[in-house]
Protein backbone atom coordinates (compact mmCIF):
# COMPACT_ATOMS: atom_id res chain seq x y z
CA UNK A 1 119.91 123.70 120.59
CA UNK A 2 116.72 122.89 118.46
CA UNK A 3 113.49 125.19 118.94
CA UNK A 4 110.53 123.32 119.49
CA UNK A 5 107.67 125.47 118.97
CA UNK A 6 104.39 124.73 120.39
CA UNK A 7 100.87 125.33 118.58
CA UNK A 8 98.42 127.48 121.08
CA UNK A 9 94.90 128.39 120.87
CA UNK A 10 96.29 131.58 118.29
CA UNK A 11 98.22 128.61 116.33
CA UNK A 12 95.00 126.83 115.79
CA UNK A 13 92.67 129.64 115.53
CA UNK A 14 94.72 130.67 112.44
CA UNK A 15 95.27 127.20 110.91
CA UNK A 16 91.37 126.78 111.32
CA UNK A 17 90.65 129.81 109.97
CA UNK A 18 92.48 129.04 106.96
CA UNK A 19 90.85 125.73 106.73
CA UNK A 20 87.51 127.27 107.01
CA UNK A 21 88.10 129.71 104.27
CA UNK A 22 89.13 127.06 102.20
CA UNK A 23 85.80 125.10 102.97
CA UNK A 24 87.76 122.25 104.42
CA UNK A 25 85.65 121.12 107.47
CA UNK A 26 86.60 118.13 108.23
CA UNK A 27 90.25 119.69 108.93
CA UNK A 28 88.56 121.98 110.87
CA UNK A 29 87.25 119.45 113.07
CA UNK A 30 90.14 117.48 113.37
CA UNK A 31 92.50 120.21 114.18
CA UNK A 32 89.58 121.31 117.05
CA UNK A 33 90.06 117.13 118.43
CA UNK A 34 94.01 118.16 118.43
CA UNK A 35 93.45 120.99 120.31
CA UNK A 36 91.46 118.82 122.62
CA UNK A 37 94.16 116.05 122.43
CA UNK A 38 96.82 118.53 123.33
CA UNK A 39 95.68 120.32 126.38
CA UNK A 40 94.93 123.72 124.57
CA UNK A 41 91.75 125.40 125.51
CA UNK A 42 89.23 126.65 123.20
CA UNK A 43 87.91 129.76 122.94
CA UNK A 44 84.66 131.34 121.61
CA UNK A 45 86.65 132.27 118.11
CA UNK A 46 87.90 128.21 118.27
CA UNK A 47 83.93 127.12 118.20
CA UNK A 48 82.87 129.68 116.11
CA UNK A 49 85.28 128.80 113.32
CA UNK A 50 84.38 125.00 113.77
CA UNK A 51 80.45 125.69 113.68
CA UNK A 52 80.83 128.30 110.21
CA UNK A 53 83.07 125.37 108.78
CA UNK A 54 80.49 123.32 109.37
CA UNK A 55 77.76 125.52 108.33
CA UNK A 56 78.72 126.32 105.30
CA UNK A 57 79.35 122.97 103.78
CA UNK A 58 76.01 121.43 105.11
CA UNK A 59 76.98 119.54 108.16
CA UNK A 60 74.37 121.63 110.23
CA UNK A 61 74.26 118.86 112.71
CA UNK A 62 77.77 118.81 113.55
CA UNK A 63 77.23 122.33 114.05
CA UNK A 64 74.82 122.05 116.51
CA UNK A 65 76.71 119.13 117.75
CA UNK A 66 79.53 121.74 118.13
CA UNK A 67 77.47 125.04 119.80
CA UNK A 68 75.96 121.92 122.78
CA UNK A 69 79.76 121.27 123.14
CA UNK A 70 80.59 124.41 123.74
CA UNK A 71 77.89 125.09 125.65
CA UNK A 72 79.13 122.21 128.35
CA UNK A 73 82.41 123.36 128.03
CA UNK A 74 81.20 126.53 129.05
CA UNK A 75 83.07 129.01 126.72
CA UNK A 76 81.05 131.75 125.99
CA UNK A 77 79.04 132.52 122.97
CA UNK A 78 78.46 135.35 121.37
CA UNK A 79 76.92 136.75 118.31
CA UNK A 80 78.76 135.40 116.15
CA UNK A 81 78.25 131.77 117.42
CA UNK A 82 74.20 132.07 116.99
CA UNK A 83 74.80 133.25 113.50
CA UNK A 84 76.76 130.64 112.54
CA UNK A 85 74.41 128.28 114.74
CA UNK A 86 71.45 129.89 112.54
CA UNK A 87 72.92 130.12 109.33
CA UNK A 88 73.92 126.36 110.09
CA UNK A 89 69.93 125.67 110.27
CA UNK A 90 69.40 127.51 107.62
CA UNK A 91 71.50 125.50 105.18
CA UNK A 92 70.00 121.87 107.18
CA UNK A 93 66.57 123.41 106.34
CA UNK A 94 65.83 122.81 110.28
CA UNK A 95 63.77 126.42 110.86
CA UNK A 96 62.82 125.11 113.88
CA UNK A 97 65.85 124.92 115.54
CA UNK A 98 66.72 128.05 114.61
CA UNK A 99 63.77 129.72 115.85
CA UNK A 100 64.85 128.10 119.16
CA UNK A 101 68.38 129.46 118.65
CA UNK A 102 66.57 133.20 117.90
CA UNK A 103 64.61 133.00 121.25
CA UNK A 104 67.92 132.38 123.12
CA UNK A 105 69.30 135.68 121.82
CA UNK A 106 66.64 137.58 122.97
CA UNK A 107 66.30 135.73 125.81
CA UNK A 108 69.67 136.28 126.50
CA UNK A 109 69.69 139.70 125.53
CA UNK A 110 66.86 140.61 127.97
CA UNK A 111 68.69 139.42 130.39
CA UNK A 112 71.47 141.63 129.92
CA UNK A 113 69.48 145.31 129.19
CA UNK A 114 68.53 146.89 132.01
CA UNK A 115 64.39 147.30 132.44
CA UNK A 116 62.97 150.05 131.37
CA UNK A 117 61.97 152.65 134.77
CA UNK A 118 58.38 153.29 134.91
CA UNK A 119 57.50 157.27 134.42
């Protein structure tokens, strides 16, 4: 009997990873249209290895293509996708945008402290 393995979200997560280390981006984002192509979800680690690929070789708008995606495909983000999101801006000199992306954080992190009780 032949074993047919099939790649899942930890599959691709490591074979992007790689890929990203390696400063290959464009495999990046073609293994994350695979993953699409296949039926296998992605996860906050999938987009956050697509946007730092991205990032880091100066396709900031893919990036931000990448955190709206995920966005509508409502995975979560994290930290570590507004870093990426920011550094992204940072290397597309677009300071704007990632002020924007800054004022989500905090927004976002407001949201999730508990308000201070009055004394």
């Amino acid at each position: 009997p032949q074993n047919k393995m099939q790649a899942n979200m930890i599959t691709f997560n490591a074979a992007m990873s790689a890929c990203e280390k390696c400063s290959r981006w464009e495999n990046v984002s073609d293994l994350l249209d695979l993953m699409t192509h296949s039926r296998v979800e992605a996860s906050t680690i999938t987009f956050n290895l697509a946007i730092s690929a991205c990032g880091k070789n100066k396709k900031h708008e893919k990036a931000l293509q990448l955190f709206t995606a995920m966005a509508q495909s409502k995975v979560g983000s994290d930290a570590t996708t507004f870093n990426a999101s920011i550094k992204a801006c940072e290397k597309g000199g677009l300071w704007r945008r990632a002020l924007q992306l800054l004022r989500e954080v905090v927004c976002n992190l407001e949201c999730l402290l508990p308000m201070p009780q009055k004394k």
